[in-house]
C-alpha atoms as a PDB file:
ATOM      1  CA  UNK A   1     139.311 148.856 143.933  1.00  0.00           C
ATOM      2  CA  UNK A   2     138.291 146.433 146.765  1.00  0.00           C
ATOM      3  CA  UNK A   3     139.261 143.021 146.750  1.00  0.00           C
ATOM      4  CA  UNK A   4     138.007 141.781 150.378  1.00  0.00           C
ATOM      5  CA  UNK A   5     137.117 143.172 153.348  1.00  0.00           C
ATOM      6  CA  UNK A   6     140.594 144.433 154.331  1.00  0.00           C
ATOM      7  CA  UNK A   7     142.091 145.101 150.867  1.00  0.00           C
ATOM      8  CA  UNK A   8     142.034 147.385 148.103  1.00  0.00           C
ATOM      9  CA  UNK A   9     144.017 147.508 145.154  1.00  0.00           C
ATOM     10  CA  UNK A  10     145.657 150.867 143.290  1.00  0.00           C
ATOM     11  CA  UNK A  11     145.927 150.105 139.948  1.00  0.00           C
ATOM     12  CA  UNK A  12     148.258 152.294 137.803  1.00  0.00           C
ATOM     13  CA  UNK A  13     148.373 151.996 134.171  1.00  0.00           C
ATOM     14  CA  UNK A  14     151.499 150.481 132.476  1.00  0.00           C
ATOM     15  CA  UNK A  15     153.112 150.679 128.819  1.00  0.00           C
ATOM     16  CA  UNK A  16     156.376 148.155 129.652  1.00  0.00           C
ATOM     17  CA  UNK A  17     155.077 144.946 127.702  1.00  0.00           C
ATOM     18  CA  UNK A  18     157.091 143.335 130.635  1.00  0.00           C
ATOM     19  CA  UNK A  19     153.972 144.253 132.838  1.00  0.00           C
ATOM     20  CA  UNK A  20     150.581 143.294 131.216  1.00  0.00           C
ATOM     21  CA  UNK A  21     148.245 146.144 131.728  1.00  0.00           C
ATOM     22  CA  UNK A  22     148.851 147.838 134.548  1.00  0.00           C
ATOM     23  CA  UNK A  23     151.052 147.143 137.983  1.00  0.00           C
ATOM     24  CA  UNK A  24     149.657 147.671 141.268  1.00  0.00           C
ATOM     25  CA  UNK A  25     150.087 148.687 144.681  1.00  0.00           C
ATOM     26  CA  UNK A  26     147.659 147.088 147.352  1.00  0.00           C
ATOM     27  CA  UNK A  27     146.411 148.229 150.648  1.00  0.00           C
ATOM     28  CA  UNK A  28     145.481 146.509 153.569  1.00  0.00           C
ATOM     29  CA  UNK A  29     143.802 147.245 156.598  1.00  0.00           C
ATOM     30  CA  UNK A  30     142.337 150.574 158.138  1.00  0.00           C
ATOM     31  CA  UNK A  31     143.622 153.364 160.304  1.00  0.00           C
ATOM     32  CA  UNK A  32     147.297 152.062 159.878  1.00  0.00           C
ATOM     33  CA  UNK A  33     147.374 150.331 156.481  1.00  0.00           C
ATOM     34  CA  UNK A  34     150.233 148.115 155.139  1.00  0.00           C
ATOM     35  CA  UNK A  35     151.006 148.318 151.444  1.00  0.00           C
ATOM     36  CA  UNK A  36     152.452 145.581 149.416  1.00  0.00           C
ATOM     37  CA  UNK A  37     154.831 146.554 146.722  1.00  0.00           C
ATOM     38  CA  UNK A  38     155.660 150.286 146.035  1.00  0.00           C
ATOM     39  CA  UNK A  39     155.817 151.038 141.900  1.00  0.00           C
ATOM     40  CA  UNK A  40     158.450 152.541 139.552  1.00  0.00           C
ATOM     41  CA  UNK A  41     160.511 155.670 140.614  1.00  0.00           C
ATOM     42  CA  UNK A  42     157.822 157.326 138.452  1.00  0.00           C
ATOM     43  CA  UNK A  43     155.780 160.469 139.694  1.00  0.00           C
ATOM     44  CA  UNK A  44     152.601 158.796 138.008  1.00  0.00           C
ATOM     45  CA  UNK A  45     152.921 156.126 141.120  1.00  0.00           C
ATOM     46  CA  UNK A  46     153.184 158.838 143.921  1.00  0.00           C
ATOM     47  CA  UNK A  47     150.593 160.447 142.251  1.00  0.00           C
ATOM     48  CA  UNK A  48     147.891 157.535 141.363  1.00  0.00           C
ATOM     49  CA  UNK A  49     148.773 156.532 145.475  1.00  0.00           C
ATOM     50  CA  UNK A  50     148.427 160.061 147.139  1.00  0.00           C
ATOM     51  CA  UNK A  51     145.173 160.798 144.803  1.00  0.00           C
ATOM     52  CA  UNK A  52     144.170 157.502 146.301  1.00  0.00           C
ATOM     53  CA  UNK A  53     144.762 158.161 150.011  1.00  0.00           C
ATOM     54  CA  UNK A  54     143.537 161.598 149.451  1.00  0.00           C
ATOM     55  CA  UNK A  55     140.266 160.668 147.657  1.00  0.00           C
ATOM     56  CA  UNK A  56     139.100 157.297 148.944  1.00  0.00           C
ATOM     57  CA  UNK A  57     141.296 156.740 152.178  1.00  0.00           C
ATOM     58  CA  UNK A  58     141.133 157.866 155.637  1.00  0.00           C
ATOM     59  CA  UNK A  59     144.259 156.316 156.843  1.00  0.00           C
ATOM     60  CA  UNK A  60     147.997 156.396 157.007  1.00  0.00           C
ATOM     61  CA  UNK A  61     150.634 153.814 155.642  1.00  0.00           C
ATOM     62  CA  UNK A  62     152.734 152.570 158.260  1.00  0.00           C
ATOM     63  CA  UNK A  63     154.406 149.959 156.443  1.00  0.00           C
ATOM     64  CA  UNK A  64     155.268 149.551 153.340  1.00  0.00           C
ATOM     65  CA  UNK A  65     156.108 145.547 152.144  1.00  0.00           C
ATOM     66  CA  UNK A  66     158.107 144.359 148.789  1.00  0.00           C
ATOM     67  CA  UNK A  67     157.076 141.334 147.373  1.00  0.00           C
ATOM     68  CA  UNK A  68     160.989 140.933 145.546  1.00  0.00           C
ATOM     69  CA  UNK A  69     163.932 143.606 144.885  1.00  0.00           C
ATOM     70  CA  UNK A  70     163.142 144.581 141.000  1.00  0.00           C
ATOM     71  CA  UNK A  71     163.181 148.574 140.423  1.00  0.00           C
ATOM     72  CA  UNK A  72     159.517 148.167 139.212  1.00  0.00           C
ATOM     73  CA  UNK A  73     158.189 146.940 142.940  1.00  0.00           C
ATOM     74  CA  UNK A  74     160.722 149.383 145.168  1.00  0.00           C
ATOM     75  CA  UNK A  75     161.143 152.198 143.594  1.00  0.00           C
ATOM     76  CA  UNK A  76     159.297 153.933 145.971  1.00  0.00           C
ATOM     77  CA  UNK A  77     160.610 152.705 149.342  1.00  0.00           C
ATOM     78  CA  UNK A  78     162.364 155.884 150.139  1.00  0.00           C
ATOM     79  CA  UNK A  79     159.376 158.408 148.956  1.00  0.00           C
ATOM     80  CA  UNK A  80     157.053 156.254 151.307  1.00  0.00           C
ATOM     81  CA  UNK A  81     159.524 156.887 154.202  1.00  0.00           C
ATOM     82  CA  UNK A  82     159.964 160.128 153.362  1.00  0.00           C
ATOM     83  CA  UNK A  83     156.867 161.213 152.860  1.00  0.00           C
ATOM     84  CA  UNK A  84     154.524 158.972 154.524  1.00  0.00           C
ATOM     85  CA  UNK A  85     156.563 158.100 157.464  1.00  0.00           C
ATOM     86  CA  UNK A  86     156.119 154.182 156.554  1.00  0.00           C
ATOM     87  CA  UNK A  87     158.430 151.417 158.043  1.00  0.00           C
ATOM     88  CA  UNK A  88     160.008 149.467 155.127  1.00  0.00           C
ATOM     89  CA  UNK A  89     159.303 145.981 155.234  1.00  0.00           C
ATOM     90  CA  UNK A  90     161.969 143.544 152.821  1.00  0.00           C
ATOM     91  CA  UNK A  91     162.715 139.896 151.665  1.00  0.00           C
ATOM     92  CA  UNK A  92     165.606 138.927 154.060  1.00  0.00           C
ATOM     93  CA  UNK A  93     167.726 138.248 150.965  1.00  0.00           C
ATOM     94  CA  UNK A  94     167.010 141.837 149.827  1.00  0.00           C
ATOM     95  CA  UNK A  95     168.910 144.145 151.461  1.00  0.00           C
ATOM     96  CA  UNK A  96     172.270 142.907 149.534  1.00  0.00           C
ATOM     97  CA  UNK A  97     170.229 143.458 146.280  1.00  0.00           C
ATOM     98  CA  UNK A  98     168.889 146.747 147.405  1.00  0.00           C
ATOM     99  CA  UNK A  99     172.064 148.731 147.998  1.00  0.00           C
ATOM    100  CA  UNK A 100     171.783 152.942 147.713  1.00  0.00           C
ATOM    101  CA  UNK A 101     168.026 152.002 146.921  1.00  0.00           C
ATOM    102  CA  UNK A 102     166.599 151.351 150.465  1.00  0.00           C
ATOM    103  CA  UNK A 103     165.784 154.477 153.341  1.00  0.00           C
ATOM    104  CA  UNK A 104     168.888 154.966 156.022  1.00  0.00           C
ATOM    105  CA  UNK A 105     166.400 153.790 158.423  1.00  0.00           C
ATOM    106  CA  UNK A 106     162.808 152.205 159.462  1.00  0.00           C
ATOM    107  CA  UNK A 107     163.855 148.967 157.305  1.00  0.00           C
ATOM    108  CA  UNK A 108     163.112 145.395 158.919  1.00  0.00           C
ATOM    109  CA  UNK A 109     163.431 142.369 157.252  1.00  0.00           C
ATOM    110  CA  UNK A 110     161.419 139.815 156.881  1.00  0.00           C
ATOM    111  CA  UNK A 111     161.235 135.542 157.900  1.00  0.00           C
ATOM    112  CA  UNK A 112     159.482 132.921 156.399  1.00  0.00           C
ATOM    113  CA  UNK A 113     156.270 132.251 158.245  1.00  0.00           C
ATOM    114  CA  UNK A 114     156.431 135.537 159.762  1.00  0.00           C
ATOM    115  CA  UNK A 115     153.260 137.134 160.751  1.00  0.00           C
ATOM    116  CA  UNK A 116     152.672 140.444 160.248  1.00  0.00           C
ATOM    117  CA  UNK A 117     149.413 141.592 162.748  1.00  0.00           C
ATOM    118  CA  UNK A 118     147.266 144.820 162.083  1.00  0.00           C
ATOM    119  CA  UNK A 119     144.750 146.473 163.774  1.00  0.00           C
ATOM    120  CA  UNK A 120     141.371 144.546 163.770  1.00  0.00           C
ATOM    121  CA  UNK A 121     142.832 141.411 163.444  1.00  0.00           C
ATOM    122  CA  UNK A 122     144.116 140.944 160.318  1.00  0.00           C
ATOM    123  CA  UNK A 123     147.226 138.739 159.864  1.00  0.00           C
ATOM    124  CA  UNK A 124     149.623 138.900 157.435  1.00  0.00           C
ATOM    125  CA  UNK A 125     151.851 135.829 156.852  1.00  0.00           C
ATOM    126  CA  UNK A 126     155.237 135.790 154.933  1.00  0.00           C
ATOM    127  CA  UNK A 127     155.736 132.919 152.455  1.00  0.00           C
ATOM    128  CA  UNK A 128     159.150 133.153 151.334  1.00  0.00           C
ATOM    129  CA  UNK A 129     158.740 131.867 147.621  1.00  0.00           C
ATOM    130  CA  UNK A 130     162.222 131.987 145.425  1.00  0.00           C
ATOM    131  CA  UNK A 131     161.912 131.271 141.758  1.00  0.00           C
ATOM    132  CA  UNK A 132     161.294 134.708 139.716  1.00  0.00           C
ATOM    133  CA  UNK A 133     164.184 135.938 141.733  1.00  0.00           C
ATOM    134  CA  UNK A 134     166.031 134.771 144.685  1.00  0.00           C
ATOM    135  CA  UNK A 135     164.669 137.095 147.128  1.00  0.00           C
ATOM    136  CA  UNK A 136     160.534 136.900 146.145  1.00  0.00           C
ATOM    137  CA  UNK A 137     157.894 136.597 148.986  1.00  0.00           C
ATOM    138  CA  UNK A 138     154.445 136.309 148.928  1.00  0.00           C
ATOM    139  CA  UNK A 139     152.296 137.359 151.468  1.00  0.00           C
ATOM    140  CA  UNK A 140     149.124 135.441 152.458  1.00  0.00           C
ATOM    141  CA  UNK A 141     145.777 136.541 154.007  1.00  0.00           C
ATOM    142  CA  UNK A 142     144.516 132.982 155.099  1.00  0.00           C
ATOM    143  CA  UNK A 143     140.649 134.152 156.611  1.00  0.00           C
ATOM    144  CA  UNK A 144     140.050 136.265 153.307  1.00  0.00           C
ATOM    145  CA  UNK A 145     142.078 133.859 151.346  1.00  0.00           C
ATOM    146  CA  UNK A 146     143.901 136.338 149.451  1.00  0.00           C
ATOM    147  CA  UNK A 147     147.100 135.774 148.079  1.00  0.00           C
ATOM    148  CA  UNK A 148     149.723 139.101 146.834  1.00  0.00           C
ATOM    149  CA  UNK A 149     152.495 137.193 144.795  1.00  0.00           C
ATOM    150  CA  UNK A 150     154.477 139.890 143.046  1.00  0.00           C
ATOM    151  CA  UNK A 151     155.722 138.646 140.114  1.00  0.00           C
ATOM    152  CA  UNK A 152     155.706 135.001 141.401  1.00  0.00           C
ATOM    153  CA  UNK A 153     152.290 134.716 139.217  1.00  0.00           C
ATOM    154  CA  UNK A 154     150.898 137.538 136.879  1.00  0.00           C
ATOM    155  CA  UNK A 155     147.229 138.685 136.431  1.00  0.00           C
ATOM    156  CA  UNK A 156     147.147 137.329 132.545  1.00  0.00           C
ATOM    157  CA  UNK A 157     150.615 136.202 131.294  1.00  0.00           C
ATOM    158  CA  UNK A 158     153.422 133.546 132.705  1.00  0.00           C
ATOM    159  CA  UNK A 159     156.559 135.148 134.696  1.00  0.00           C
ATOM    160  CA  UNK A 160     159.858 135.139 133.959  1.00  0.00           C
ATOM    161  CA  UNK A 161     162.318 132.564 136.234  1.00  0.00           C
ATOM    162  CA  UNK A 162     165.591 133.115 137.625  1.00  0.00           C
ATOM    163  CA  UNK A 163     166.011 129.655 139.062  1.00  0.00           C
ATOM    164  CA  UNK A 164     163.379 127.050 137.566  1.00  0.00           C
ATOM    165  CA  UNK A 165     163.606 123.906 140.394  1.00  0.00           C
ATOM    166  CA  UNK A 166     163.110 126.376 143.063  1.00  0.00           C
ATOM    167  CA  UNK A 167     159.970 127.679 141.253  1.00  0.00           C
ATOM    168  CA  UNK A 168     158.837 124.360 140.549  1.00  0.00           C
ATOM    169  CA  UNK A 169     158.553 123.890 144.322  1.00  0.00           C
ATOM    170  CA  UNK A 170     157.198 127.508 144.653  1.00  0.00           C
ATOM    171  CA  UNK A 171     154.131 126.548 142.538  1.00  0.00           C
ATOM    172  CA  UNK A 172     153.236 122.864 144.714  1.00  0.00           C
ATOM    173  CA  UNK A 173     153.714 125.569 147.949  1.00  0.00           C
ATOM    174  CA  UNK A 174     151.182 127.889 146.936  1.00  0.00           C
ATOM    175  CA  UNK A 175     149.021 125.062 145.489  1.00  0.00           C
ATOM    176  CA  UNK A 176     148.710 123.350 149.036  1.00  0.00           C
ATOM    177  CA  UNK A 177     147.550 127.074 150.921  1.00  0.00           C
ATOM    178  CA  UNK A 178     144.425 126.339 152.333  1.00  0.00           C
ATOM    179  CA  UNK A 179     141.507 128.754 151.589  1.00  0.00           C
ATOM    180  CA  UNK A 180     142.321 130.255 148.449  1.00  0.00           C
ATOM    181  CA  UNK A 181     140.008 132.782 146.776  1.00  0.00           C
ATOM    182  CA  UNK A 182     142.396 135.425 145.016  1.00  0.00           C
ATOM    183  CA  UNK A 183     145.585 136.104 143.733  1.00  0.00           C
ATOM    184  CA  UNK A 184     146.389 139.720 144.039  1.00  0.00           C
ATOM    185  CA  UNK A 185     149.755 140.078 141.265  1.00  0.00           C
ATOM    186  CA  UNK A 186     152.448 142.776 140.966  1.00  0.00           C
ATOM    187  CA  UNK A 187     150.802 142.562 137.141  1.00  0.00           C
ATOM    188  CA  UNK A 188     147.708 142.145 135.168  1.00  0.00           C
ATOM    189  CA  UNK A 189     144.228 141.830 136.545  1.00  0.00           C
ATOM    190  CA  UNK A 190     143.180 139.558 140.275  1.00  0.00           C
ATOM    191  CA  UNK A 191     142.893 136.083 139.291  1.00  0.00           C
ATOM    192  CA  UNK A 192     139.799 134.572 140.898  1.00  0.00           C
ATOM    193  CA  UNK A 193     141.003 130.793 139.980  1.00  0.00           C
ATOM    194  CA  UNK A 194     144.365 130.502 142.285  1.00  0.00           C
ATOM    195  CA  UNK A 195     144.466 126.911 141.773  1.00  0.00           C
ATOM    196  CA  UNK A 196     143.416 126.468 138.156  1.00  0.00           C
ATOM    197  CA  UNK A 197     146.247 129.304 137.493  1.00  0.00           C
ATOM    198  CA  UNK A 198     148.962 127.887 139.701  1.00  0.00           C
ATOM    199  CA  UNK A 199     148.191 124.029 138.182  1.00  0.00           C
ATOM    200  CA  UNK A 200     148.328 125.817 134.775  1.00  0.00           C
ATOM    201  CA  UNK A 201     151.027 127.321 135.685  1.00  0.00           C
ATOM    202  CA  UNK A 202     152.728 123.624 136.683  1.00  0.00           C
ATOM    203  CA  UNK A 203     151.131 122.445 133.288  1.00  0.00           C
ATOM    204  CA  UNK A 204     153.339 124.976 131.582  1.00  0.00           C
ATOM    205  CA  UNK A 205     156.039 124.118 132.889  1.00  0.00           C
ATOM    206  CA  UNK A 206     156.065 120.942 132.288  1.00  0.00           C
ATOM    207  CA  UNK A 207     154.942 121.302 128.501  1.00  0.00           C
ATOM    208  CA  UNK A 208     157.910 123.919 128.147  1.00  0.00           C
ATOM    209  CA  UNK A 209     160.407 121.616 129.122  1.00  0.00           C
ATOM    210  CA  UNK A 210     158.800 118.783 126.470  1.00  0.00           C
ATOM    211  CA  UNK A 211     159.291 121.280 124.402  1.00  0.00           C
ATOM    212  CA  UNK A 212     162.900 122.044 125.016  1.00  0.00           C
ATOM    213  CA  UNK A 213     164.022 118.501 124.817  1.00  0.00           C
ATOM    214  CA  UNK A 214     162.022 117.873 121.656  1.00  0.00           C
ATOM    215  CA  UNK A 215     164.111 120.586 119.984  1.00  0.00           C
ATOM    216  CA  UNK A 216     167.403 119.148 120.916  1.00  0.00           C
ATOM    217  CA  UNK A 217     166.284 116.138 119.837  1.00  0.00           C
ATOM    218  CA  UNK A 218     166.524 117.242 116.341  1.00  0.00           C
ATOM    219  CA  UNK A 219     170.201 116.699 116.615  1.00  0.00           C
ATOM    220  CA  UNK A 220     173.153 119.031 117.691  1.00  0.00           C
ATOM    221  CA  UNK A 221     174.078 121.042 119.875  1.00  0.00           C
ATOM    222  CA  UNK A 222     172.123 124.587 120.394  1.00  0.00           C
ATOM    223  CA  UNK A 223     172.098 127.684 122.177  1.00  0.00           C
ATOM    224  CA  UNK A 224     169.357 128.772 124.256  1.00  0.00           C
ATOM    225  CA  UNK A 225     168.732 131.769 122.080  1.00  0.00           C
ATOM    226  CA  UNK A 226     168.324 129.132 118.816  1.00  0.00           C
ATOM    227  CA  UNK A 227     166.176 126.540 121.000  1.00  0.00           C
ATOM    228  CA  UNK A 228     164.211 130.371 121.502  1.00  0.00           C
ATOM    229  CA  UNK A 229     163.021 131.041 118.558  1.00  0.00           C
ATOM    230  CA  UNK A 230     161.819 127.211 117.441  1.00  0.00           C
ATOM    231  CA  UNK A 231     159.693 127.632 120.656  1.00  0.00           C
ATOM    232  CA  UNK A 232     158.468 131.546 120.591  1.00  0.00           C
ATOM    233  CA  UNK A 233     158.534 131.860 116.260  1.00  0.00           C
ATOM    234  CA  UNK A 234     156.042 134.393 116.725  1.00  0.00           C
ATOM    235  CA  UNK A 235     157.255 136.447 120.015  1.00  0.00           C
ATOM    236  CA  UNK A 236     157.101 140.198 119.672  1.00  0.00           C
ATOM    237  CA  UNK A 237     160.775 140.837 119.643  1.00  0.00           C
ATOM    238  CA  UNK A 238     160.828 143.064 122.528  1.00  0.00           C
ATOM    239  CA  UNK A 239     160.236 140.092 124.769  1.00  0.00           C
ATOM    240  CA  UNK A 240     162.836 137.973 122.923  1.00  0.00           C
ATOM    241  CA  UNK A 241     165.165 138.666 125.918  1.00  0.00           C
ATOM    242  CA  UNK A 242     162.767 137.377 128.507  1.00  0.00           C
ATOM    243  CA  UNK A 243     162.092 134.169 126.871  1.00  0.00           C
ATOM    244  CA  UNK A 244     165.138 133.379 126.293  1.00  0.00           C
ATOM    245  CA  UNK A 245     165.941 133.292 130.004  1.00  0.00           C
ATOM    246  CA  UNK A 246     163.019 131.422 130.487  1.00  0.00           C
ATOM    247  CA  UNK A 247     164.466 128.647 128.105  1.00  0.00           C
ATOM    248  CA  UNK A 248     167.955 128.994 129.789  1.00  0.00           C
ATOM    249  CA  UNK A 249     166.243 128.249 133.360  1.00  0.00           C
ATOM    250  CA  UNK A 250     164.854 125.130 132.206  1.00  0.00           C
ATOM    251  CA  UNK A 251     168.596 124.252 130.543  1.00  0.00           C
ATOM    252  CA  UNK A 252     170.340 124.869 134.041  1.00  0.00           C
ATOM    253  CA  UNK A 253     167.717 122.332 135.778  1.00  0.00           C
ATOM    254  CA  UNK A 254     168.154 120.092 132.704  1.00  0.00           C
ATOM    255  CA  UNK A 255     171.752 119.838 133.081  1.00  0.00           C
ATOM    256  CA  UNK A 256     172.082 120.274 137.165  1.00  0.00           C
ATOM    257  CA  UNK A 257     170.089 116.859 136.650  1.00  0.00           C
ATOM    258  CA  UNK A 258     172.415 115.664 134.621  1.00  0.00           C
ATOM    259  CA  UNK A 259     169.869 115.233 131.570  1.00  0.00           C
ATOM    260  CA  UNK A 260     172.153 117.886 129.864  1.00  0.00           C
ATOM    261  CA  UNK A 261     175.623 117.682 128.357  1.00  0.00           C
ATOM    262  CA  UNK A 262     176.429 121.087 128.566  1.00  0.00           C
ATOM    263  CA  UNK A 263     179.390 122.719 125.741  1.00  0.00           C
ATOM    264  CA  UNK A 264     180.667 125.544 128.045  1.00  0.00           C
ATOM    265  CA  UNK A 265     180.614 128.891 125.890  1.00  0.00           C
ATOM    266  CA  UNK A 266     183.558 131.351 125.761  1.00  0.00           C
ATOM    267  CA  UNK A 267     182.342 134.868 127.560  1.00  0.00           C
ATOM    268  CA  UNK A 268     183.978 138.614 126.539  1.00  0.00           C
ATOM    269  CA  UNK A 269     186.138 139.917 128.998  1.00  0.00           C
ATOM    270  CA  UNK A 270     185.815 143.627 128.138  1.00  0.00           C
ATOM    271  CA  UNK A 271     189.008 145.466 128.698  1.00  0.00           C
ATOM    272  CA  UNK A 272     189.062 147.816 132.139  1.00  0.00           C
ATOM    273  CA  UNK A 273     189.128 151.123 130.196  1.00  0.00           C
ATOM    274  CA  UNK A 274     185.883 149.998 128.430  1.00  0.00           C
ATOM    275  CA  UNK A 275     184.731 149.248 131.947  1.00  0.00           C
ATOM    276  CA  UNK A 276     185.573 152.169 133.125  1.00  0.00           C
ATOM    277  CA  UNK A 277     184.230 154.071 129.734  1.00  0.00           C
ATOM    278  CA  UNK A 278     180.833 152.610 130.186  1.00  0.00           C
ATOM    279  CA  UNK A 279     180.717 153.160 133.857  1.00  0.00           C
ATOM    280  CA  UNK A 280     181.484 156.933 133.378  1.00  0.00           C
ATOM    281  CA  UNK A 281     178.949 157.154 130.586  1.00  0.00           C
ATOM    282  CA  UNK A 282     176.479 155.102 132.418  1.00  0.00           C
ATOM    283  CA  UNK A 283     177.240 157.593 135.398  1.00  0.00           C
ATOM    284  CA  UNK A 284     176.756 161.198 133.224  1.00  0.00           C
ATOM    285  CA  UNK A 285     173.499 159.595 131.393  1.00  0.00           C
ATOM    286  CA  UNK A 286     171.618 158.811 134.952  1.00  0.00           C
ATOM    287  CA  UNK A 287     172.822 162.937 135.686  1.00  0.00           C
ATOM    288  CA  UNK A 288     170.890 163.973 132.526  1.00  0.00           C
ATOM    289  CA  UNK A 289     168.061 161.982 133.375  1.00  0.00           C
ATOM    290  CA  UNK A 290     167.903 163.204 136.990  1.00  0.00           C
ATOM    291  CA  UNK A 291     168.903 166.494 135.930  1.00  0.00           C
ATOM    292  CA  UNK A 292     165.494 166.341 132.880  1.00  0.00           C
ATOM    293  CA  UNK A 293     163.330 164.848 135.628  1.00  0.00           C
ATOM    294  CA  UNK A 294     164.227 167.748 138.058  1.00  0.00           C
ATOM    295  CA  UNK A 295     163.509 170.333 135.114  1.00  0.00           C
ATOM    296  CA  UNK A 296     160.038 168.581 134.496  1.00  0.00           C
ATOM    297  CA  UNK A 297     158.900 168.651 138.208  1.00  0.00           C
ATOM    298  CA  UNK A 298     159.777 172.142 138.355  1.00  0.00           C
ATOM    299  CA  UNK A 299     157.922 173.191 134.405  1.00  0.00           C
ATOM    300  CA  UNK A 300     154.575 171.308 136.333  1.00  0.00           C
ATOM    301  CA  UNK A 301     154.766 173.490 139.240  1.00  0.00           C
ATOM    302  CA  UNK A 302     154.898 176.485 137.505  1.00  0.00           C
ATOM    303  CA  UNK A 303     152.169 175.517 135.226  1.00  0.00           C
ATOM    304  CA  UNK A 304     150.070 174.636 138.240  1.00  0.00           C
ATOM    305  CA  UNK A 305     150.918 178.594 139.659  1.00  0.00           C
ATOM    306  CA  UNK A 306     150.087 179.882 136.666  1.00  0.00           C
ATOM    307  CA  UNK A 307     146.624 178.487 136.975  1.00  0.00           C
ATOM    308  CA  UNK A 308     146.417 179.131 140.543  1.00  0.00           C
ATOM    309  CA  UNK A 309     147.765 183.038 140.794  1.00  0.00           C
ATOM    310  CA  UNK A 310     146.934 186.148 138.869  1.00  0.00           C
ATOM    311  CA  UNK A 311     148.230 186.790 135.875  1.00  0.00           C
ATOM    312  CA  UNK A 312     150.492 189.506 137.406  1.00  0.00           C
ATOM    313  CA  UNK A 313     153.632 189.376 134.423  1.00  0.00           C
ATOM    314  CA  UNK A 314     151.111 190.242 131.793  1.00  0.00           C
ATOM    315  CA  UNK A 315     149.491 193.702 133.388  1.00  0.00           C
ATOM    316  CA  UNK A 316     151.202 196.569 135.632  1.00  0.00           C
ATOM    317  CA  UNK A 317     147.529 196.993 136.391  1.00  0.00           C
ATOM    318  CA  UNK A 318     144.774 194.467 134.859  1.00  0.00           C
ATOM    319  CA  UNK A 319     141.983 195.673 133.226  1.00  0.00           C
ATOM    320  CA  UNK A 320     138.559 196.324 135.771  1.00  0.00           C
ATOM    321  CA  UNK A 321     135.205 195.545 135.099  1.00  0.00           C
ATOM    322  CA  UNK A 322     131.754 197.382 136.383  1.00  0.00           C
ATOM    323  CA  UNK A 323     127.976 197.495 135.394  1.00  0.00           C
ATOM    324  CA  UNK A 324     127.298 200.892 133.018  1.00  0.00           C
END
């Protein structure tokens, strides 16, 4: 799908209710084309990508840029080097998070302000932009005025937050870029208001945290899985998780500003044979799954023969065919 004259979107369908409709993959530039994020380890992302190039692009990627570390934006680092010969572009606080999941080589990381140039012109800047996870950068197209934020801002839901002041500040940064038009997200559909969504997204904030002080102000002290479920009482409960870490990011700002007396809780220390117990299973169930994956790949290429060859196991000699 084209979103301006230098970018294009690949869209691949999604199920995770963590990812509202779809996640994609964007493209920029022509010739040699720089991607921003890189989908699951799933074979429907090499797929939807290389029936992409194949169909609609005459190019090459020769980079390939993460907007964050999460397995559902660099999962396919390695195939893209691999495969595609693309240099790996990373958050500078990635690596660290990225261990055993990055190529051996053609891996750069990347600065704040840093400008990435392409051929005809088109420049690239780095926004480093920490909030929904410690490592997240946006990447900014200022003469098309088009915005790729990962999962700093979704196409039609709010993000989850790892640390909420340095969001806060996030948000006012990408409020202030001048020449907005789009917001391309990791998530969802483009958003063609950037700075009605990003002041909504401010709003929200804002009203959350009203929120979260109103319920302690009922009296008592609470956890941030009861102060939860006052504010999301009708949450599907698959997302429980998320917003409960989106109440306990507004607690840690709360109480870092001393607005907070915090109760500290008592954690399980899980004996080292467990640990080692649910290592070793953790370690046998990813073999399986490799293992089942490897087993699938191989089932679809034997289909795909079958449709491409003869069949030569059913007949010593097929039957033959003439006019009378």
């Amino acid at each position: 799908m084209r979103v301006s004259p230098s970018v294009r979107a690949v869209q691949v369908p999604d199920d995770n209710p963590m990812h509202p409709d779809f996640t994609s993959i964007y493209l920029i530039g022509d010739g040699q084309v720089l991607t921003i994020d890189a989908g699951e380890q799933m074979e429907r992302y090499e797929w939807m990508l290389k029936g992409y190039l194949a169909a609609v692009e005459k190019a090459e990627i020769a980079l390939s840029g993460i907007t964050h570390h999460h397995s559902d934006h660099i999962g396919n680092l390695k195939w893209m080097r691999d495969e595609l010969g693309a240099e790996v572009l990373v958050p500078k606080e990635a690596p660290r998070l990225l261990k055993g999941k990055l190529p051996r080589s053609g891996v750069e990381t990347l600065a704040d302000g840093q400008v990435i140039e392409l051929d005809g012109g088109i420049c690239v800047r780095v926004l480093v932009t920490p909030g929904h996870s410690v490592d997240s950068v946006c990447y900014y197209i200022e003469n098309e005025g088009v915005l790729f934020s990962g999962d700093t801002l979704l196409g039609s839901s709010t993000t989850t937050v790892s640390d909420l002041g340095a969001y806060r500040r996030t948000l006012k940064r990408l409020l202030d870029l001048p020449n907005l038009n789009v917001i391309c997200p990791g998530h969802g559909p483009l958003v063609h208001d950037p700075r009605e969504r990003l002041q909504s997204y401010i709003d929200h904030r804002d009203m959350r945290e009203r929120q979260i002080l109103g319920a302690l102000k009922e009296g008592g002290a609470q956890t941030s899985w009861e102060i939860m479920l006052k504010l999301y009482p009708d949450i599907n409960p698959r997302l429980r998780r998320a917003a409960d870490n989106n109440v306990r990011s507004h607690l840690v700002q709360l109480e870092e500003e001393g607005r907070l007396l915090l109760h500290p809780g008592m954690p399980r220390k899980p004996s080292a044979a467990r640990k080692r117990r649910e290592v070793e299973h953790a370690r046998q169930r990813d073999l399986v799954i490799r293992k089942a994956k490897r087993y699938e790949a191989e089932k679809r290429r034997a289909e795909i023969r079958e449709q491409e060859n003869p069949p030569g196991a059913e007949w010593i000699q097929p039957p033959r065919y003439e006019l009378k």
